[in-house]
N, C-alpha and C. Protein backbone atom coordinates (compact mmCIF):
# COMPACT_ATOMS: atom_id res chain seq x y z
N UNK A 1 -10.26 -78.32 -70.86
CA UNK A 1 -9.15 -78.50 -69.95
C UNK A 1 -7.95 -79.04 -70.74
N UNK A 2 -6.72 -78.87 -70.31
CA UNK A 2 -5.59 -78.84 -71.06
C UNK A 2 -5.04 -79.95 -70.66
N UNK A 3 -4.68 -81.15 -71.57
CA UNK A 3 -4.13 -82.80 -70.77
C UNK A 3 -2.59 -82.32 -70.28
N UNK A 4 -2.32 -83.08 -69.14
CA UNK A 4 -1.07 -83.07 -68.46
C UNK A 4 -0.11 -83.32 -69.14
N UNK A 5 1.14 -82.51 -69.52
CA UNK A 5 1.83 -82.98 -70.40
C UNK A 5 3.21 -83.45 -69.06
N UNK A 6 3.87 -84.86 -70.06
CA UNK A 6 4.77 -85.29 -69.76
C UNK A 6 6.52 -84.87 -70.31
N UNK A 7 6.66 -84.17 -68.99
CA UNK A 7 7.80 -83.27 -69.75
C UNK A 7 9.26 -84.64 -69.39
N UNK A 8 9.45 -85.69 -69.11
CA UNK A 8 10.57 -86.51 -69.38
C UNK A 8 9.68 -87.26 -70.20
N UNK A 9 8.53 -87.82 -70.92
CA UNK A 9 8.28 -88.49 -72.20
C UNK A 9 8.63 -87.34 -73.50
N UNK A 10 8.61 -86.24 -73.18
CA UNK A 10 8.84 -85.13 -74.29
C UNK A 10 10.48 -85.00 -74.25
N UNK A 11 11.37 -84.97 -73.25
CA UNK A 11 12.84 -84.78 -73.34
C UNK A 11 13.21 -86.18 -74.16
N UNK A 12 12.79 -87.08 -73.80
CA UNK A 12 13.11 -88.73 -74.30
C UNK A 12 12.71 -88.16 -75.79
N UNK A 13 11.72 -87.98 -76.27
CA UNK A 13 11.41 -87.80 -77.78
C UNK A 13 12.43 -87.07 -77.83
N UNK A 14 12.50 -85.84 -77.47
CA UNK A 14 13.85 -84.93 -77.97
C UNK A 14 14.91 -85.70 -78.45
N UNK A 15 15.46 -86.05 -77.23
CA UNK A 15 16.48 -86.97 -77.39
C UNK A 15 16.60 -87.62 -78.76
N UNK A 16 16.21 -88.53 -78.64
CA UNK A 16 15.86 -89.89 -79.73
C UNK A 16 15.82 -89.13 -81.27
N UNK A 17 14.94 -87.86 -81.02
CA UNK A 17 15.18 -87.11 -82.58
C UNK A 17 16.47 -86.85 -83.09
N UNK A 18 17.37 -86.07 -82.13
CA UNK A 18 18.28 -85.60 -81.80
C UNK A 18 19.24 -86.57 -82.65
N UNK A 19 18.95 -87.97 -81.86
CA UNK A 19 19.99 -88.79 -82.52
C UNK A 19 19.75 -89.78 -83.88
N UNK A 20 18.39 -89.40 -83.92
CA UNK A 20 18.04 -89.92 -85.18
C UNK A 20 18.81 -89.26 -85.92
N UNK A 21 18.96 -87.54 -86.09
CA UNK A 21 19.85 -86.55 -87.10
C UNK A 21 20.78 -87.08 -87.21
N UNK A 22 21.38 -87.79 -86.12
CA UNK A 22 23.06 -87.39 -86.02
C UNK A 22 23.23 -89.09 -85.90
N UNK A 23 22.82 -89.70 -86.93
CA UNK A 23 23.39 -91.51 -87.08
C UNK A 23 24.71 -91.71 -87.73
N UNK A 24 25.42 -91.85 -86.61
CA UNK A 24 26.51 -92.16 -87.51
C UNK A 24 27.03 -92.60 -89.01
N UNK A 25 26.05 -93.11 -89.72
CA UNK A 25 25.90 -93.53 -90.82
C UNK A 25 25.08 -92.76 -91.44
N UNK A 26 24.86 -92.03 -92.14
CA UNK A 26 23.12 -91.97 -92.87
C UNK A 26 23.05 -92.41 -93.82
N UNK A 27 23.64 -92.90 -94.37
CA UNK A 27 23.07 -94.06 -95.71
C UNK A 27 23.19 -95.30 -95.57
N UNK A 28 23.13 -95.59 -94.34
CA UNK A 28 22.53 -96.78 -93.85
C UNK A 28 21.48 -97.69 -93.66
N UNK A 29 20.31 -96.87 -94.70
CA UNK A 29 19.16 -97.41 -94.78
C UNK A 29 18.17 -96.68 -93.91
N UNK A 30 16.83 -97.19 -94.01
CA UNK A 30 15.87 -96.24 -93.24
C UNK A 30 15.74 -96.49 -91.82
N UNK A 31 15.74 -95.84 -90.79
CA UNK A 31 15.78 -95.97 -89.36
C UNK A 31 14.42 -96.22 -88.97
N UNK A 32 14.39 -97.98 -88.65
CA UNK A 32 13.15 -98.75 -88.24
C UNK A 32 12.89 -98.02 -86.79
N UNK A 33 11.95 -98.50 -86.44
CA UNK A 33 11.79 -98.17 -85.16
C UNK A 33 10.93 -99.47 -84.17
N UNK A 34 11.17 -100.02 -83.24
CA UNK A 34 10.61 -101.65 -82.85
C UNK A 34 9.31 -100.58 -81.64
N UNK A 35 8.16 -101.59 -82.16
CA UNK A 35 7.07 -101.48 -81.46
C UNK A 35 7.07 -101.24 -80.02
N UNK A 36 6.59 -100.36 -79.35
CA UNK A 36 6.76 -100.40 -77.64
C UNK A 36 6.33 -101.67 -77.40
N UNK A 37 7.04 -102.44 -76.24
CA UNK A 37 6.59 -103.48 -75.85
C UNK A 37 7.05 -104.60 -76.13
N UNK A 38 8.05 -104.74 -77.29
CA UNK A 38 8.68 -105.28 -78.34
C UNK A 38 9.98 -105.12 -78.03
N UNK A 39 10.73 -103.80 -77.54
CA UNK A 39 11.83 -103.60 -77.54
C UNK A 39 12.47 -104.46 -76.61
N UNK A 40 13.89 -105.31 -77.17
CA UNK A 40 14.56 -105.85 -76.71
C UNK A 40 15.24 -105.67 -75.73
N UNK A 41 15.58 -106.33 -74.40
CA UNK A 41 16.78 -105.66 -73.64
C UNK A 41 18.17 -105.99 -74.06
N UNK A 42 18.99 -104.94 -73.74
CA UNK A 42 20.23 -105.18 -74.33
C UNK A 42 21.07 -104.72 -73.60
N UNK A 43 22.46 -105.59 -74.02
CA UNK A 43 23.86 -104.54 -73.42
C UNK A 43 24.65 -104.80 -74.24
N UNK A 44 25.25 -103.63 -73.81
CA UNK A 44 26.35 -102.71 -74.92
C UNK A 44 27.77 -102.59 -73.65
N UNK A 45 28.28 -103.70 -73.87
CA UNK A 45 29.60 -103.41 -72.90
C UNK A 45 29.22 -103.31 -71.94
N UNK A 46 29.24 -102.25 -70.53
CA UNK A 46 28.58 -101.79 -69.28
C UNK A 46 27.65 -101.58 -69.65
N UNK A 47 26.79 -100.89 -70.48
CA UNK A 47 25.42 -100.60 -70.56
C UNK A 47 24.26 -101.61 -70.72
N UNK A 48 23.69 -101.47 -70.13
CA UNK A 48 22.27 -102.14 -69.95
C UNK A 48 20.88 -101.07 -70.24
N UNK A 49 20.37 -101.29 -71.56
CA UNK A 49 19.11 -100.43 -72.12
C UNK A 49 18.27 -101.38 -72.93
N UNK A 50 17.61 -100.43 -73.69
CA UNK A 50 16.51 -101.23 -74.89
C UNK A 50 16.94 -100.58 -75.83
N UNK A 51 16.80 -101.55 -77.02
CA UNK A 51 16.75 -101.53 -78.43
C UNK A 51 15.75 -101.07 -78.76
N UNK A 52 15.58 -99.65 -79.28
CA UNK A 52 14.72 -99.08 -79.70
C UNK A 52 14.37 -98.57 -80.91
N UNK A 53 15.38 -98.65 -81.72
CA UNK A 53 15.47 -98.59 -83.15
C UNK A 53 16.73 -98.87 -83.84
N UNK A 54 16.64 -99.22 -85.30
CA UNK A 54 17.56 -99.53 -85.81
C UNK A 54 17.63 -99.15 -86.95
N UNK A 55 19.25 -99.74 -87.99
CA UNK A 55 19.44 -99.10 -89.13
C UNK A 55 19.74 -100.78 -89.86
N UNK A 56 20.49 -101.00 -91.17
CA UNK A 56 21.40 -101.97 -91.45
C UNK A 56 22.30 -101.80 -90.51
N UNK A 57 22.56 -101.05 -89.85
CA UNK A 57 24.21 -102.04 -89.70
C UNK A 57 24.44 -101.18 -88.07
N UNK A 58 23.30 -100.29 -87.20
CA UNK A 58 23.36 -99.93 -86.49
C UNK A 58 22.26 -100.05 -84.85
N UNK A 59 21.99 -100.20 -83.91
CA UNK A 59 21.07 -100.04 -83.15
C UNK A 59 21.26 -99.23 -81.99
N UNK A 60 20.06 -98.18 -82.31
CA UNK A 60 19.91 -97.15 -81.44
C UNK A 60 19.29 -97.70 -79.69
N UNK A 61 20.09 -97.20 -78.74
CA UNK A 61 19.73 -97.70 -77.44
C UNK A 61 19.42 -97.10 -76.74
N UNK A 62 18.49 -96.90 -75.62
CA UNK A 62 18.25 -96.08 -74.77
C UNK A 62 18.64 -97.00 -73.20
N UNK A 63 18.87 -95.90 -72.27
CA UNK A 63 19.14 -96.48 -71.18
C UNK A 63 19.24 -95.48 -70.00
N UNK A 64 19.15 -95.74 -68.63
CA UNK A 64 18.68 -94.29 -67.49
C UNK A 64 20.39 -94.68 -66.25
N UNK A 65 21.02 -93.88 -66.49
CA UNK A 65 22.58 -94.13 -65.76
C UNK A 65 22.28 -94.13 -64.32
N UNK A 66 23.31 -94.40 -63.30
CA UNK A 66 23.10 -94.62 -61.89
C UNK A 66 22.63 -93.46 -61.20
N UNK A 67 22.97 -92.60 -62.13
CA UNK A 67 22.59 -90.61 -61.32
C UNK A 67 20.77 -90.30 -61.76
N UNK A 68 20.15 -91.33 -62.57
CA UNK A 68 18.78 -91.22 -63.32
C UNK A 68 18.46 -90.36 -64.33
N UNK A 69 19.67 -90.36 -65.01
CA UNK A 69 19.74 -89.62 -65.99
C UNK A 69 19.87 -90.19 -67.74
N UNK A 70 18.71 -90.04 -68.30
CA UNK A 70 18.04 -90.74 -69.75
C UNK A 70 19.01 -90.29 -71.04
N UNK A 71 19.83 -91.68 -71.81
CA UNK A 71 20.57 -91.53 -72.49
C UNK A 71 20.10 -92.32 -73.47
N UNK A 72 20.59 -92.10 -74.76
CA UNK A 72 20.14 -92.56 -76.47
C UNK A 72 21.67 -92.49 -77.02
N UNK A 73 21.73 -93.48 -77.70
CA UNK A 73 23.15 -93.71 -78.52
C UNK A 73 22.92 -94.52 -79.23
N UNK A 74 23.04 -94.66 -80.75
CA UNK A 74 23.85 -95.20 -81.70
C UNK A 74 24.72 -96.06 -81.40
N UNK A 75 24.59 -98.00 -81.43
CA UNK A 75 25.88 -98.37 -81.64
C UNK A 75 26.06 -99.57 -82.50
N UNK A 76 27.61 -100.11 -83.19
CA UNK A 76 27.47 -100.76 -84.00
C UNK A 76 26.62 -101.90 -83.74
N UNK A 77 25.99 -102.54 -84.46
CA UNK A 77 24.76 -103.74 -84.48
C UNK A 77 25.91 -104.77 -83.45
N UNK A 78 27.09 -105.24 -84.36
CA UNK A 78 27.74 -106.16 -83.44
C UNK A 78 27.97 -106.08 -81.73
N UNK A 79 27.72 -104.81 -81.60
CA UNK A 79 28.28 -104.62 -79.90
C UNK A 79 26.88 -104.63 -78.54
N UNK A 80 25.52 -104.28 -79.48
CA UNK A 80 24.63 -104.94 -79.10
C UNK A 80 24.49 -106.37 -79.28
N UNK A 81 24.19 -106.73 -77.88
CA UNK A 81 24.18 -107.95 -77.34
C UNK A 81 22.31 -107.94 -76.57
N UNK A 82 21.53 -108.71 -77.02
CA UNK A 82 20.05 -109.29 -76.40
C UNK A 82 21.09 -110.03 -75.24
N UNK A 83 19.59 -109.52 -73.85
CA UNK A 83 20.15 -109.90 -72.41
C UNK A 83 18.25 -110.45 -71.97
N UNK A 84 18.45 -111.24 -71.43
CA UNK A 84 16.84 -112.16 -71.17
C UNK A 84 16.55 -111.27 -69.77
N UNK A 85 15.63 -111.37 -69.24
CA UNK A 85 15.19 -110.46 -68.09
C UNK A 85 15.98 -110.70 -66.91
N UNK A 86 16.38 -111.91 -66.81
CA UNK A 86 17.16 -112.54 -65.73
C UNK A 86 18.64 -112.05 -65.56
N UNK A 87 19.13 -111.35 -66.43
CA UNK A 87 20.80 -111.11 -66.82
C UNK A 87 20.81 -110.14 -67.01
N UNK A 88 19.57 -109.06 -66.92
CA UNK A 88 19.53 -107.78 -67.54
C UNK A 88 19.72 -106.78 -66.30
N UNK A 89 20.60 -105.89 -65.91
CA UNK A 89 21.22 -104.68 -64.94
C UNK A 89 21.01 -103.97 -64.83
N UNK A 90 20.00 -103.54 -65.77
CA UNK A 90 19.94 -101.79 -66.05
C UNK A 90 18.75 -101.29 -64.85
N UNK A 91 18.43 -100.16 -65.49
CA UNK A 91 17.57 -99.43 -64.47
C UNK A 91 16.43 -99.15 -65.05
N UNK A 92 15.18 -99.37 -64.58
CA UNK A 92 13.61 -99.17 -65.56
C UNK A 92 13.80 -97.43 -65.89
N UNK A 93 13.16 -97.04 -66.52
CA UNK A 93 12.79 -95.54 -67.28
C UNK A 93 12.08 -94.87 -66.25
């Protein structure tokens, strides 16, 4: 029998590859990636996501917009901001 595949855990990988290619930097060092479970919450200006990977000098974010629609971006390390569970806005995955 054939296991159920998860076609928004497979678009999310897409994604995330997607922007792994396209880091604003690429010689920025090797693109870590933080343990599930591990990942930080964060905001980025209006955005409210998780820190899901990083570079030197960059952190990649994921986050699900008011329409429920799953976004990944690149942004400078400084503009990520850690938000404690209590302060955090965003929307679960």
């Amino acid at each position: 029998m054939r296991p159920k595949q998860d076609s928004n855990a497979f678009a999310r990988m897409m994604a995330q590859t997607a922007a792994d290619d396209n880091h604003p930097k690429p010689d920025d060092g090797k693109i870590m990636e933080m343990e599930a479970g591990s990942q930080p919450l964060v905001r980025v200006s209006e955005i409210y996501g998780r820190a899901i990977k990083y570079t030197r000098s960059y952190g990649l974010v994921e986050w699900v917009d008011d329409q429920r629609v799953y976004h990944v971006q690149w942004f400078p390390a400084g503009q990520v901001k850690r938000v404690d569970q209590d302060g955090w806005r965003g929307r679960p995955l």
